[in-house]
C-alpha atoms as a PDB file:
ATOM      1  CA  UNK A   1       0.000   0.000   0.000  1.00  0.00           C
ATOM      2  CA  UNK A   2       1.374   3.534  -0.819  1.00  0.00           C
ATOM      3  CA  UNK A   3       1.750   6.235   2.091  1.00  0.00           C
ATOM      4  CA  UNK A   4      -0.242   9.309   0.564  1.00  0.00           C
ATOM      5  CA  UNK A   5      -1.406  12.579   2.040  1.00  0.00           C
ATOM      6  CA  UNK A   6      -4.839  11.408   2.259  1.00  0.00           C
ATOM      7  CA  UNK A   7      -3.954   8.343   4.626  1.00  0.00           C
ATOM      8  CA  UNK A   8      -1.547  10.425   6.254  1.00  0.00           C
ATOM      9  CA  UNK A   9      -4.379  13.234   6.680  1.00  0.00           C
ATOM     10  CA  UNK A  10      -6.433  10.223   8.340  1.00  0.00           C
ATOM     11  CA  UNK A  11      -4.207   8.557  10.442  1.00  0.00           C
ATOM     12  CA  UNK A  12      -3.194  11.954  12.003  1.00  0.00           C
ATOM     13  CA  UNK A  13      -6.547  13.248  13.031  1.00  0.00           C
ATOM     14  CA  UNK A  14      -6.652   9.556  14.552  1.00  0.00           C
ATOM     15  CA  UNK A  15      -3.769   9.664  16.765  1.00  0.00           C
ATOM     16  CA  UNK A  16      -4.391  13.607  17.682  1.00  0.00           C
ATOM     17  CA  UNK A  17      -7.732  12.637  19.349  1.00  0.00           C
ATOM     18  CA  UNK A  18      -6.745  12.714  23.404  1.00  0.00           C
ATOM     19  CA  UNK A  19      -9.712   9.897  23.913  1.00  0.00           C
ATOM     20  CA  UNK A  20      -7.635   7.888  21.329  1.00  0.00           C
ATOM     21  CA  UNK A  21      -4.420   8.086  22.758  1.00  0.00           C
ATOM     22  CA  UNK A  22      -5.011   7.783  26.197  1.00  0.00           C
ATOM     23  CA  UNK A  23      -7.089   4.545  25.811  1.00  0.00           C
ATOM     24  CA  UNK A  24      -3.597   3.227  23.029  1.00  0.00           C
ATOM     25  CA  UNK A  25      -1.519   3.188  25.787  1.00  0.00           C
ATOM     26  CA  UNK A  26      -4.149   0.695  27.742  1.00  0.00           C
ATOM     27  CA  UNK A  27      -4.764  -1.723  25.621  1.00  0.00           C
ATOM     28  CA  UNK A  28      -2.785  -4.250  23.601  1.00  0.00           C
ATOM     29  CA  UNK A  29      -6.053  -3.252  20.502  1.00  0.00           C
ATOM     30  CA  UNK A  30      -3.572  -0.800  19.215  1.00  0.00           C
ATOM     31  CA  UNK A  31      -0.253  -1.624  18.647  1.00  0.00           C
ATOM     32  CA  UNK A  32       2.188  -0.195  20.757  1.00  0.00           C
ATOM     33  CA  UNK A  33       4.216   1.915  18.598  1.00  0.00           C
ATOM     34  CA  UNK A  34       1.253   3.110  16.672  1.00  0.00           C
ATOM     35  CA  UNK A  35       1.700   6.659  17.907  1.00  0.00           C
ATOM     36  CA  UNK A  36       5.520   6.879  17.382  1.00  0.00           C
ATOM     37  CA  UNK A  37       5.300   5.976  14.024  1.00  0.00           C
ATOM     38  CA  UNK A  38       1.983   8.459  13.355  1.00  0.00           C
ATOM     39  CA  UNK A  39       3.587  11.788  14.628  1.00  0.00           C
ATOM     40  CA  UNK A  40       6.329  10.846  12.015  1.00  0.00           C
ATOM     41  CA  UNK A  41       4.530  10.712   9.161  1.00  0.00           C
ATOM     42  CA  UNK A  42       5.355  13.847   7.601  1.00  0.00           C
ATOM     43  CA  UNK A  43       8.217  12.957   7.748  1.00  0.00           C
ATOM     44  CA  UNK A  44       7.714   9.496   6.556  1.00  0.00           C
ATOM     45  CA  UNK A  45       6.366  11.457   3.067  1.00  0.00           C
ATOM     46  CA  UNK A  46       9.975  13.329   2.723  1.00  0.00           C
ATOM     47  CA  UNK A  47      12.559  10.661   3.569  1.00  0.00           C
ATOM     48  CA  UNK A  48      13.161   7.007   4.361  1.00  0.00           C
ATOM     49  CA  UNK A  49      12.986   5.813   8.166  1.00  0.00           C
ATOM     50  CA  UNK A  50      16.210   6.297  10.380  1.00  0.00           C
ATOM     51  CA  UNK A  51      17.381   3.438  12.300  1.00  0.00           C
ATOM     52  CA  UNK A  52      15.937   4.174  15.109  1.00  0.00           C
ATOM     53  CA  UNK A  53      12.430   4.489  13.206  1.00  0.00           C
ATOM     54  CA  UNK A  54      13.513   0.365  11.696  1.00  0.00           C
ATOM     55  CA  UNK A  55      14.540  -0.602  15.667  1.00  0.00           C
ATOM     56  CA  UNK A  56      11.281   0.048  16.676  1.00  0.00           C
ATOM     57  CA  UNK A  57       8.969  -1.909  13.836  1.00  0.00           C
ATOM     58  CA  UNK A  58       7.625  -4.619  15.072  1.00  0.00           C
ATOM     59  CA  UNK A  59       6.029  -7.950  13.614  1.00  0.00           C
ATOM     60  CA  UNK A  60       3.153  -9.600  15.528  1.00  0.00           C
ATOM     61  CA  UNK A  61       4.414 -13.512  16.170  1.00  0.00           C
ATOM     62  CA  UNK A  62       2.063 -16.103  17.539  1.00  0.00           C
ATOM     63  CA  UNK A  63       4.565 -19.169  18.185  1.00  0.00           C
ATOM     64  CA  UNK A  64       8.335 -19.214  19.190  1.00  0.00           C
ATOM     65  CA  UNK A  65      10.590 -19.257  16.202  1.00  0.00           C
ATOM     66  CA  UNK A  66      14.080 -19.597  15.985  1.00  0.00           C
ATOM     67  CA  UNK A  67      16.532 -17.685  13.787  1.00  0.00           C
ATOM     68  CA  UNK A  68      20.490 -18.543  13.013  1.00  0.00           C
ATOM     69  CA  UNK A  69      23.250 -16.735  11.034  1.00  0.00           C
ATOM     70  CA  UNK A  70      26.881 -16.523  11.107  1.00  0.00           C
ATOM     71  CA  UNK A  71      28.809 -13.506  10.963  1.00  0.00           C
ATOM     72  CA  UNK A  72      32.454 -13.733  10.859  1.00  0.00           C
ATOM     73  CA  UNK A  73      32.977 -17.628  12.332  1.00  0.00           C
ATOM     74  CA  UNK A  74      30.515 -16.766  14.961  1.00  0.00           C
ATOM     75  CA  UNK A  75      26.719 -18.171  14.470  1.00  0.00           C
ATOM     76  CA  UNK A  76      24.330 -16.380  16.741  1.00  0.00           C
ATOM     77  CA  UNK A  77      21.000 -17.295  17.600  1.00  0.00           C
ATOM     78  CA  UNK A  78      17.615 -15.115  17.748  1.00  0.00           C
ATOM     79  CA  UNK A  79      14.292 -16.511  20.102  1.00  0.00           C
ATOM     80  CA  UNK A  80      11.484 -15.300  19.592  1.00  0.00           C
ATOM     81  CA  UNK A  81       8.985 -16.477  22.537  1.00  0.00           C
ATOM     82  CA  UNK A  82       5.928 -14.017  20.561  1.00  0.00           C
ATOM     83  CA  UNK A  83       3.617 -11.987  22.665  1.00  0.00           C
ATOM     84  CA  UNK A  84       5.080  -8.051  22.992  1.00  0.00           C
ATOM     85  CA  UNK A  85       1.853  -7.426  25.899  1.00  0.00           C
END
């Protein structure tokens, strides 16, 4: 889906509403960096995400999953044990 003013125009007027934000920060309904990511957007329509912006995407897992590279001789292993609430 492509980012344009008119979702951005929506999404905004979303997260601005004080009812809306208080009750985000409650409940797991919303996900939790919803409201970083939505006072960014106008920013989102100018450049690419920073790191930091990448760090804090998250994907919703249901199961544990394992994950396993190797970087330089060294093989590291990721858990994920799902559920971020």
């Amino acid at each position: 889906m492509e980012l344009t003013a008119d979702i951005c125009t929506h999404v905004k007027k979303l997260a601005q509403n004080a009812e809306f934000r208080q009750t985000s920060l409650r409940t797991a309904l919303v996900v939790d960096n919803f409201l970083y990511f939505a006072d960014k957007l106008d920013q989102y329509m100018n450049s690419l995400p920073d790191d930091n912006d990448i760090l804090k995407v998250r994907v919703k897992t249901q199961n544990q999953t394992e994950f396993s590279c190797v970087s330089k001789k060294t093989r590291y292993t990721f858990f994920d044990v799902a559920g971020q609430r």
